[in-house]
Protein backbone atom coordinates (compact mmCIF):
# COMPACT_ATOMS: atom_id res chain seq x y z
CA UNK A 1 189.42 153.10 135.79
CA UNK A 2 186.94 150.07 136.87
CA UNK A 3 188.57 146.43 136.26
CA UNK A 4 185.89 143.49 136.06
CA UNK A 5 188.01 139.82 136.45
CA UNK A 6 186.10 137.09 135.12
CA UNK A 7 186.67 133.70 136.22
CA UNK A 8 185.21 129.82 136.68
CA UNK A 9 184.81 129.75 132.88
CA UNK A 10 185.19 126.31 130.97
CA UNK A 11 184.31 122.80 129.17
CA UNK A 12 181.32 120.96 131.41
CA UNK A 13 179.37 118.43 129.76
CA UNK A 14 175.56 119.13 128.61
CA UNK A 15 173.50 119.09 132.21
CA UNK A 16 176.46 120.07 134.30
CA UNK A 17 177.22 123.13 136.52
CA UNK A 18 179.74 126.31 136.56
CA UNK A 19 180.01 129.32 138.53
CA UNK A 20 181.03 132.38 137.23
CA UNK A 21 182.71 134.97 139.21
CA UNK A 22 183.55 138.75 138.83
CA UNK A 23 185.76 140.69 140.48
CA UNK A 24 185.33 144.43 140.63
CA UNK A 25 188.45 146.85 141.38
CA UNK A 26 186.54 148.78 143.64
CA UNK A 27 183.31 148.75 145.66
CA UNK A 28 180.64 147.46 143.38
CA UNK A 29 178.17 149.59 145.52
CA UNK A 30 179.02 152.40 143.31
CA UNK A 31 177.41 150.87 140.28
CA UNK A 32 173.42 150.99 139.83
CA UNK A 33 173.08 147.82 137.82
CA UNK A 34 175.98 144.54 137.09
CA UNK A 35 174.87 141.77 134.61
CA UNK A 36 176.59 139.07 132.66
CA UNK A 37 176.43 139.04 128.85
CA UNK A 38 177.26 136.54 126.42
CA UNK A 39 178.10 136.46 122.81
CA UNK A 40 177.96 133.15 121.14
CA UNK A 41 180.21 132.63 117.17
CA UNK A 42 178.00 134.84 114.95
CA UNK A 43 175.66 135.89 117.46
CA UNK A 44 175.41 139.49 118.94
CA UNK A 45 176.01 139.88 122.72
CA UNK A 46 172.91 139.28 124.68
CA UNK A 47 171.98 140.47 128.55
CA UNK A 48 171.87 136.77 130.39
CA UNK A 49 170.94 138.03 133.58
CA UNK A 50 171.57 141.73 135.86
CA UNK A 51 171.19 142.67 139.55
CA UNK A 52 170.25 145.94 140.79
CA UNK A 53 172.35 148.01 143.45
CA UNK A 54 168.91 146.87 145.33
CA UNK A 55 169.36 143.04 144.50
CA UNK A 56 166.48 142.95 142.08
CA UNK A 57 167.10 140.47 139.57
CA UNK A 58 166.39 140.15 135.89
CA UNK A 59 166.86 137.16 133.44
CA UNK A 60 166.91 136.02 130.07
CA UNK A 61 163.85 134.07 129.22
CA UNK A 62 166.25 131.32 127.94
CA UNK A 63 167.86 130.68 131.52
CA UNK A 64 165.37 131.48 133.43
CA UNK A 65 165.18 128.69 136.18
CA UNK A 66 168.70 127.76 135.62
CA UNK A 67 170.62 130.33 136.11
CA UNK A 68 171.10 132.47 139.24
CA UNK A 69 172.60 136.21 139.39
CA UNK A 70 173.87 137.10 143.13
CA UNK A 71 176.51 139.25 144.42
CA UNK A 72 178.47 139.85 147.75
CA UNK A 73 179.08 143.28 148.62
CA UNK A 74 181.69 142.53 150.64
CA UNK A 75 183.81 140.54 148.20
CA UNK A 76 182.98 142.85 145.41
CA UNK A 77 182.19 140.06 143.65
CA UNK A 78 179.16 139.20 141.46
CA UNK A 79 178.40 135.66 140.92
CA UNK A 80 176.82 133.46 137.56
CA UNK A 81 175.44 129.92 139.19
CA UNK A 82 174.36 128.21 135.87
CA UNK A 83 172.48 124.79 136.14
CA UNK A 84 171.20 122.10 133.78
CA UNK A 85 173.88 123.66 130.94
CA UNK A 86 173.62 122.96 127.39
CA UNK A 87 175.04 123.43 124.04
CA UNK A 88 173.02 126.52 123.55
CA UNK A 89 174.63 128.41 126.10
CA UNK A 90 178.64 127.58 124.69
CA UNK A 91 179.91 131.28 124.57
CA UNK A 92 182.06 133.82 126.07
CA UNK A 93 180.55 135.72 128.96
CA UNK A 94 181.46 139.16 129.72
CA UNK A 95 180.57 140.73 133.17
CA UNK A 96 179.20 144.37 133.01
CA UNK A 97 178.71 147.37 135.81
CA UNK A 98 177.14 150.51 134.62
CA UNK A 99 176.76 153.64 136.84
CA UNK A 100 174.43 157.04 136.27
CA UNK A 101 173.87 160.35 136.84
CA UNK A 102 175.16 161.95 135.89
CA UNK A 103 176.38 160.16 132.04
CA UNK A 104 175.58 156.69 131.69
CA UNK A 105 178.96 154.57 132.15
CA UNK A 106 179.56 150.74 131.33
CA UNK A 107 182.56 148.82 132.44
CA UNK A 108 183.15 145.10 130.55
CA UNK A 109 185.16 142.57 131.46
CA UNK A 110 187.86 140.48 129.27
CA UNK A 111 185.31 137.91 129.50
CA UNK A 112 185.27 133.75 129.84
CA UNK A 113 184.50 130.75 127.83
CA UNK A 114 182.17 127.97 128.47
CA UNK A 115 181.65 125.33 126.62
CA UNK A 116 179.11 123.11 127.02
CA UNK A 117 179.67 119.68 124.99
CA UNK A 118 176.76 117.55 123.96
């Protein structure tokens, strides 16, 4: 069984800066595709941002420019730089890994909160 350890969750004021970290349990080679996701009081989880097995990068249209998706093989770690924070984006973020052929499978994390205070 895959275990995904968030961390580098918290309060920052509006403008500020956190980095969010994911460990994997094993190589994260093995996946196709890791993201982060974030669900917000009331709102439905949304994709923030995902990175290929290739390093191609996707984004939100709401953070693009201020967030920044990376990961280091090595560490088995997948990274969440996020910039220029605001209140919008208080919520808990979950990191994801999915892997196919041959059946599609998605790992989630417990997930962190960040809070971003006016």
């Amino acid at each position: 069984q895959v275990q995904l350890v968030e961390s580098g969750g918290g309060l920052v004021q509006a403008g500020g800066s956190l980095r969010l970290s994911c460990a994997a349990s094993r190589s994260i080679n093995g996946f196709n595709n890791m993201g982060w996701h974030r669900q917000a009081p009331g709102k439905q989880r949304e994709l923030v941002a995902s990175i290929t097995r290739g390093g191609s990068t996707n984004y939100a249209d709401s953070v693009k420019g201020r967030f920044t998706i990376s990961k280091n093989n090595a560490e088995n770690t997948v990274y969440l730089q996020m910039n220029s924070l605001n209140p919008e984006d208080t919520a808990v973020y979950y990191c994801n890994a999915r892997t196919w052929p041959p059946i599609l499978r998605s790992y989630w994390g417990q997930g962190t909160q960040v809070t971003v205070s006016s």
